[in-house]
Protein backbone atom coordinates (compact mmCIF):
# COMPACT_ATOMS: atom_id res chain seq x y z
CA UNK A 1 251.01 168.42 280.88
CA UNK A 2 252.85 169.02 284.12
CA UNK A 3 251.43 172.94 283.93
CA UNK A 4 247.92 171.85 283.89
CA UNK A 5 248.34 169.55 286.65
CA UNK A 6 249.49 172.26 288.55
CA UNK A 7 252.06 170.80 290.12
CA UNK A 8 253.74 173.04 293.21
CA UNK A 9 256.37 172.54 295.58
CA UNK A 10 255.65 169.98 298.36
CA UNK A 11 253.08 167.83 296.56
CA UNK A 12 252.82 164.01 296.60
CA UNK A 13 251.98 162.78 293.18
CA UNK A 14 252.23 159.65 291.23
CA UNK A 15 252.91 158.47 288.13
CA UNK A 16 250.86 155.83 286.59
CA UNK A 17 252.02 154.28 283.70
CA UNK A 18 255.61 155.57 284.40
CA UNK A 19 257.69 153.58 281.98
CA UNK A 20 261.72 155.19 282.38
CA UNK A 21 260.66 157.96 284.41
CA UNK A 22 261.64 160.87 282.57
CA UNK A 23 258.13 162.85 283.71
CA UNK A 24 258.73 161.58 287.54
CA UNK A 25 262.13 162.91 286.88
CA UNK A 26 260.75 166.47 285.38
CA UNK A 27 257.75 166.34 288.20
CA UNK A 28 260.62 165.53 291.22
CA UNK A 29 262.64 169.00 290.06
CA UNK A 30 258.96 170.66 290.79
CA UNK A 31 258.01 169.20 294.44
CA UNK A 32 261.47 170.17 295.57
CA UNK A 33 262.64 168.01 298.75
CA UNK A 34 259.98 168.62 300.55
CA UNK A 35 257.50 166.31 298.21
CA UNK A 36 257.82 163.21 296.89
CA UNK A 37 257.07 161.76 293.29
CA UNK A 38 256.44 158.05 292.93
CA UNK A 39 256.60 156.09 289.49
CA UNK A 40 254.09 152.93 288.60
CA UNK A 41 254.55 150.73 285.88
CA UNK A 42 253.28 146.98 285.51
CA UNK A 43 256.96 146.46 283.51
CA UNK A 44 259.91 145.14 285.58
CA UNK A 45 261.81 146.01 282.97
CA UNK A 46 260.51 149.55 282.77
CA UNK A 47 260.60 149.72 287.12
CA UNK A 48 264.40 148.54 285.87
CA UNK A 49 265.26 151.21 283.37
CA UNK A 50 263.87 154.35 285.89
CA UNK A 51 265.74 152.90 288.85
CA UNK A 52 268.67 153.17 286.41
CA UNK A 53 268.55 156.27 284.86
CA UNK A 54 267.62 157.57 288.57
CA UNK A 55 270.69 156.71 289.95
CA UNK A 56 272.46 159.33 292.06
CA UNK A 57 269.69 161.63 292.49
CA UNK A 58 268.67 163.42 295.34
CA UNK A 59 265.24 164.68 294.62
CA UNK A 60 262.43 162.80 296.14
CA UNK A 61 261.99 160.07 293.48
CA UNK A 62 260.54 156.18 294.12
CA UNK A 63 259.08 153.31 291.27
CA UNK A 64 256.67 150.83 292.16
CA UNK A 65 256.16 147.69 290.02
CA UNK A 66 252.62 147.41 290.36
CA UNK A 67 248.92 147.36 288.37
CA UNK A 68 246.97 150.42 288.20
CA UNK A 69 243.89 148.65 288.80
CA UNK A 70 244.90 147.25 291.88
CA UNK A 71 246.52 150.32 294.26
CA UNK A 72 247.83 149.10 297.09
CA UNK A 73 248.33 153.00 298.79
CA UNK A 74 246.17 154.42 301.73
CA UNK A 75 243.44 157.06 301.14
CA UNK A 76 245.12 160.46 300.25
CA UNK A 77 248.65 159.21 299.90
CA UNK A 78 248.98 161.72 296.60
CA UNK A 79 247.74 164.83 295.81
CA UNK A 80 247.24 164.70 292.18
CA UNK A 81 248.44 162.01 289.56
């Protein structure tokens, strides 16, 4: 998946339907610092269980509860997702 996105160092992406964010982990090793990786999920529990397991971290990793029908982010915030 992540290869046919083309995902490259730098990038802003996001996640949509993120649930424990294992692929906004994976995607957060490819941006590098200097990008950023957000997670979305309409689960609390799910926005819960990334926050978790994303303890300690350093990459550029953030989760969002939130409805992918209803985006709340400003015109070209990402570059793919």
């Amino acid at each position: 998946m992540l290869q046919s996105l083309g995902v490259q160092g730098g990038q802003r992406l996001l996640d949509i339907g993120c649930g424990r964010g294992d692929d906004v982990r994976e995607m957060a090793h490819l941006v590098g610092d200097s990008g950023r990786v957000i997670g979305l999920d309409s689960s609390q529990a799910m926005i819960a269980e990334a926050q978790k397991r994303s303890e300690g971290w350093t990459l550029p990793v953030g989760f969002i509860l939130g409805d992918a029908e209803k985006l709340d982010f400003p015109s070209e915030s990402f570059d793919t997702c």
